[in-house]
Protein backbone atom coordinates (compact mmCIF):
# COMPACT_ATOMS: atom_id res chain seq x y z
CA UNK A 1 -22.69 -127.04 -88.73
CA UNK A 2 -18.80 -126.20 -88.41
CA UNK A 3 -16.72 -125.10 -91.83
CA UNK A 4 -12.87 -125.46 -90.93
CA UNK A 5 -10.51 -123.04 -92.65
CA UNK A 6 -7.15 -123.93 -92.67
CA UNK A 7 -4.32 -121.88 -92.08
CA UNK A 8 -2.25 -120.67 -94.51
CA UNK A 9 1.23 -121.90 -95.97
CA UNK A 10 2.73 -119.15 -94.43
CA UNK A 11 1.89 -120.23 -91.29
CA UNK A 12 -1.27 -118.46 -90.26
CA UNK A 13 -2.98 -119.37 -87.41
CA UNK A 14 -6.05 -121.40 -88.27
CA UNK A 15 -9.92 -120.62 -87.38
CA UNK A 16 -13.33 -122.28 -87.21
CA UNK A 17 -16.49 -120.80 -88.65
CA UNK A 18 -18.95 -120.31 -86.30
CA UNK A 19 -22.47 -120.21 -87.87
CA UNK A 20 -25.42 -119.13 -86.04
CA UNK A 21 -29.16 -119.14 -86.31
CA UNK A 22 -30.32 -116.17 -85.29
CA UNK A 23 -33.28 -114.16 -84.37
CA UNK A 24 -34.32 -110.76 -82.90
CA UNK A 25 -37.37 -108.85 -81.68
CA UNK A 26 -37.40 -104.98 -80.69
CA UNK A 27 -40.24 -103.14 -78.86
CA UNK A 28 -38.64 -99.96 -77.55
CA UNK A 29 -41.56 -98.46 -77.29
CA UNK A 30 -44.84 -100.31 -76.24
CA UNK A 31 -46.16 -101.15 -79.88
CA UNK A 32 -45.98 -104.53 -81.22
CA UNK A 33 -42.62 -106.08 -81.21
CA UNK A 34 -40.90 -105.51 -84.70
CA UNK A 35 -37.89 -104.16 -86.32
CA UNK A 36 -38.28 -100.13 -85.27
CA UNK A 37 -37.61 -97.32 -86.90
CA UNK A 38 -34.51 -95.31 -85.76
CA UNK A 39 -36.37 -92.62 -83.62
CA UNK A 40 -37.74 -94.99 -81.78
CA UNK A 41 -34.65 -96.93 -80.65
CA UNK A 42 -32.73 -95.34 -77.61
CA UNK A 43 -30.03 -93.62 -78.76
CA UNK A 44 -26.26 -94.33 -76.88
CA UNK A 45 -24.37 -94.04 -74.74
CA UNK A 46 -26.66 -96.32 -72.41
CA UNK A 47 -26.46 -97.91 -69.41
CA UNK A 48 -27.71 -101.53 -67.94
CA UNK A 49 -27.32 -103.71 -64.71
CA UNK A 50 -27.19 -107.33 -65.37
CA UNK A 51 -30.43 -109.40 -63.98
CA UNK A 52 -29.89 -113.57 -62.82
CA UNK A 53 -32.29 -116.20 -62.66
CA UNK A 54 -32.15 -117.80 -59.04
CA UNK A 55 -30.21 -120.74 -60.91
CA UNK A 56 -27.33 -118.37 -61.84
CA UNK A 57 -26.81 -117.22 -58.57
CA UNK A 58 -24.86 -119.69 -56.87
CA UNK A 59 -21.90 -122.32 -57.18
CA UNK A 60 -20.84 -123.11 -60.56
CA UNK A 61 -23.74 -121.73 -62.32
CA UNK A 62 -22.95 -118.06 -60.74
CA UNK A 63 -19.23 -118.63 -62.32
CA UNK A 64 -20.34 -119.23 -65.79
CA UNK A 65 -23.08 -116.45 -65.35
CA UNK A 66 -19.70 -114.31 -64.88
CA UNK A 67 -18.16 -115.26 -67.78
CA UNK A 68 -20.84 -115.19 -70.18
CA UNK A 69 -21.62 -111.51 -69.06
CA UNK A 70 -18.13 -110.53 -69.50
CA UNK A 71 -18.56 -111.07 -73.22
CA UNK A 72 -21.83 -109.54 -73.32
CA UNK A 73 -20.20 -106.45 -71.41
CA UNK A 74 -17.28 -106.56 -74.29
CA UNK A 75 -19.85 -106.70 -77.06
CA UNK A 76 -22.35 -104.20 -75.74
CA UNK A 77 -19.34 -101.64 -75.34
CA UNK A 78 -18.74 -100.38 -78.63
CA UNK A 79 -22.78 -100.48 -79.19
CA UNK A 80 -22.61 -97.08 -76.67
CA UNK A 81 -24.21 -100.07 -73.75
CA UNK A 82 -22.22 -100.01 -70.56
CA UNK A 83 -22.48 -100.77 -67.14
CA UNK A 84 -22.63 -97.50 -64.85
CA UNK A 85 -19.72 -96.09 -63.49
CA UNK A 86 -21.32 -95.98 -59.91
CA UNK A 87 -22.55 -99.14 -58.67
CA UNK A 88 -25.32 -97.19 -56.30
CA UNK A 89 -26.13 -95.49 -60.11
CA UNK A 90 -29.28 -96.88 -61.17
CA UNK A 91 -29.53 -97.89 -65.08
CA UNK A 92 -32.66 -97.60 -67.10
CA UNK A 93 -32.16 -101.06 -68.59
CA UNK A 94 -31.56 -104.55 -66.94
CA UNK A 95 -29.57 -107.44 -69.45
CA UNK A 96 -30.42 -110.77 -68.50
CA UNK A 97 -28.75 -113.61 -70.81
CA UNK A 98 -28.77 -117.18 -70.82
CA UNK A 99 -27.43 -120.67 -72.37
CA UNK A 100 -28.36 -124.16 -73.30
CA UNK A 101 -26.25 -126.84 -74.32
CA UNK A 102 -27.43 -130.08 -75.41
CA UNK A 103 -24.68 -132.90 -75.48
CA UNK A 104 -25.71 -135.54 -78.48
CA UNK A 105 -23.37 -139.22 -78.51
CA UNK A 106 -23.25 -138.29 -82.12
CA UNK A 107 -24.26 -136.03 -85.01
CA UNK A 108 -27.93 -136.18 -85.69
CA UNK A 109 -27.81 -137.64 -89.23
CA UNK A 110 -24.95 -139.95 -88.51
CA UNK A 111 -26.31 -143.84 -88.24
CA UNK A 112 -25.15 -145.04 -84.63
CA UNK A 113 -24.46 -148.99 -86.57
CA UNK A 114 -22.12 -147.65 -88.95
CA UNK A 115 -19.42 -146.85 -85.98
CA UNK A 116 -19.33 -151.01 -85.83
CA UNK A 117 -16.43 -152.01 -87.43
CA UNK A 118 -14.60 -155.22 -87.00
CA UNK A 119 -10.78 -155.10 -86.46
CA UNK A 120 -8.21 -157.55 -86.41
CA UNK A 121 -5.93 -155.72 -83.18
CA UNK A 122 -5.94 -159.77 -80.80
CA UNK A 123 -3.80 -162.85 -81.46
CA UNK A 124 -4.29 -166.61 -80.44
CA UNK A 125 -2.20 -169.22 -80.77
CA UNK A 126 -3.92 -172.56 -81.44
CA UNK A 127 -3.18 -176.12 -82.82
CA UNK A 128 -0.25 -177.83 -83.29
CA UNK A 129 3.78 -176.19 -83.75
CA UNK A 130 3.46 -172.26 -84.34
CA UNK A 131 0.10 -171.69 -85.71
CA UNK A 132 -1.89 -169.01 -85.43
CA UNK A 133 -4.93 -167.26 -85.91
CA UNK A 134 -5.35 -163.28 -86.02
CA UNK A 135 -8.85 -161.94 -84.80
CA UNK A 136 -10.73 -159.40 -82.99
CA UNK A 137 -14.06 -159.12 -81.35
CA UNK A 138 -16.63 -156.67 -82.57
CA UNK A 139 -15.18 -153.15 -81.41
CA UNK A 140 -17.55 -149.48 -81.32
CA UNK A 141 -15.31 -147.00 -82.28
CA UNK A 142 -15.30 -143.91 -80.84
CA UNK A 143 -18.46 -141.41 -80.30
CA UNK A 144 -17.84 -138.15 -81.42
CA UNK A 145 -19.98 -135.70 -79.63
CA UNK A 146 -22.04 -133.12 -80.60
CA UNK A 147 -23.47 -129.97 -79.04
CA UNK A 148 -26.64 -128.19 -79.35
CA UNK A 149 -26.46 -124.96 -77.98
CA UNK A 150 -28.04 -121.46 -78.05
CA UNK A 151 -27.41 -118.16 -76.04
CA UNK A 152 -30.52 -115.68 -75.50
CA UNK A 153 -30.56 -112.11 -74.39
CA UNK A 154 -33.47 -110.15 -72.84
CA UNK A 155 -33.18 -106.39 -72.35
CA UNK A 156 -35.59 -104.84 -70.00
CA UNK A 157 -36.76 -101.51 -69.00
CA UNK A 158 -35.46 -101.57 -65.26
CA UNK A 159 -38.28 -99.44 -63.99
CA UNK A 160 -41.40 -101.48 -64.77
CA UNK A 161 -40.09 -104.69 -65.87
CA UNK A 162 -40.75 -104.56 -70.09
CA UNK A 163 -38.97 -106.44 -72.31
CA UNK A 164 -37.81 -104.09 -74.77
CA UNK A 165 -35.47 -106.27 -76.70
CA UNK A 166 -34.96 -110.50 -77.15
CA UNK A 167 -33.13 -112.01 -79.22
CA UNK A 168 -30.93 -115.17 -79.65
CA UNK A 169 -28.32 -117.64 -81.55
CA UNK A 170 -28.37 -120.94 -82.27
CA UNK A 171 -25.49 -122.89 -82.72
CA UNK A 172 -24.60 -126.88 -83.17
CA UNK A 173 -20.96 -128.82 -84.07
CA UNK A 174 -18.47 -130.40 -82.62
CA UNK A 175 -16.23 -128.47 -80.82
CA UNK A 176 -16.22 -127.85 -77.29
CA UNK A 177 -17.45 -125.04 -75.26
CA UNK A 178 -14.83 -122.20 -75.09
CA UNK A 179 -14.92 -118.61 -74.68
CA UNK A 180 -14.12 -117.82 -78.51
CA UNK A 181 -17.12 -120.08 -79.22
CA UNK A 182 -19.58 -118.35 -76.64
CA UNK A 183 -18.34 -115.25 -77.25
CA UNK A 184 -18.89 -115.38 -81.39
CA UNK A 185 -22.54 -116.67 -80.41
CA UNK A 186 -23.24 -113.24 -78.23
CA UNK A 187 -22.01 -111.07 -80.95
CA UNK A 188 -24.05 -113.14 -83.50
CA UNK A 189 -27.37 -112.48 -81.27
CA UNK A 190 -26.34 -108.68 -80.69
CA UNK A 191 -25.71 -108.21 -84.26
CA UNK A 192 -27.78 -105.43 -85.65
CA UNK A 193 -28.52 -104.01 -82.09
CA UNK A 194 -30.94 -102.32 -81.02
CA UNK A 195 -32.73 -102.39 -84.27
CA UNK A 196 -32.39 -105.36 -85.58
CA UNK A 197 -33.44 -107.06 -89.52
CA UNK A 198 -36.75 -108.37 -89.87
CA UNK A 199 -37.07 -112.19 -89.52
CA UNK A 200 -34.50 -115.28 -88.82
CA UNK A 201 -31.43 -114.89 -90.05
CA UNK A 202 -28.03 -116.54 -90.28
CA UNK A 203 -24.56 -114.66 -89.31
CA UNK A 204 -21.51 -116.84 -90.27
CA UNK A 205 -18.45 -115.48 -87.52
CA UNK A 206 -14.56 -117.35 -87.88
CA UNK A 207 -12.71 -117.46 -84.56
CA UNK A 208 -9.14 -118.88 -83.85
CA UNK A 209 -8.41 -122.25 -83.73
């Protein structure tokens, strides 16, 4: 669900409230994945290559894998996570992240026969001198689509192929896929990286408008 938050009279710039399910696992070490205790968790500065499913490696698909590991790159950064300097550098840890969007006609708890509305918009002329009857047919007003979507992010150890780290965040409303959007939903699912709270949990982020 999407809160709006208007701008102010003095002419701030309004945002959106991006609110995200989330949910983490860490197993740094080879013990059952939990939250970890600090000693356990590699400390930064870090460094990670990016890993692509064969779908994300070509055409369109390979453009949006771009994009959506910019903003992992820009919100791994400050964490102490980077990329190597040296592309022939080998990294200890390989990031592989991934989307789903789900495109609904319409809200999930909205009734699909309440959008029937009658409305008089024609005009006829019938019978005798300058009659006339107004009337319209029965018109569907317009669907107002709404997305389903969740980004997930699975961190590696590069040498023997562990997963070390998962998590992801859910997100569904209204408004269309942008940057701002994706990128609040990747710093939702890194929050509290690398060790993360215990259980599902729900981070509330406000991006411009």
């Amino acid at each position: 669900m999407v809160i709006v938050a208007a701008g102010s009279l003095a002419g701030c710039a309004s945002v959106y409230r991006v609110d995200n399910q989330v949910e983490s696992f860490a197993r740094w070490t080879d013990g059952v994945a939990t939250t970890v205790a600090a000693t356990s968790v590699p400390a930064p500065p870090q460094t990670y290559r990016f890993e692509r499913l064969p779908s994300q490696s070509t055409g369109s698909a390979a453009q949006s894998a771009d994009r959506l590991e910019q903003l992992v790159q820009e919100a791994l950064k400050p964490l102490g996570w980077t990329l190597p300097a040296d592309h022939a550098t080998a990294a200890p840890w390989t990031v592989e992240v991934t989307t789903q969007t789900t495109r609904l006609p319409r809200a999930p708890w909205e009734d699909p026969w309440e959008r029937a509305r009658f409305s008089w918009t024609g005009q006829v002329h019938i019978g005798i001198g300058h009659g006339s009857v107004m009337w319209s047919p029965w018109m569907l007003r317009p669907e107002l689509p709404y997305y389903q979507r969740q980004v997930s992010l699975v961190v590696r150890e590069a040498a023997t192929g562990r997963v070390a780290y998962e998590t992801s965040a859910a997100h569904d409303g209204r408004w269309n896929s942008t940057p701002a959007l994706w990128g609040a939903m990747v710093s939702a699912a890194l929050e509290g990286f690398p060790a993360p709270p215990k259980g599902p949990r729900q981070v509330n982020l406000d991006v411009p408008r």
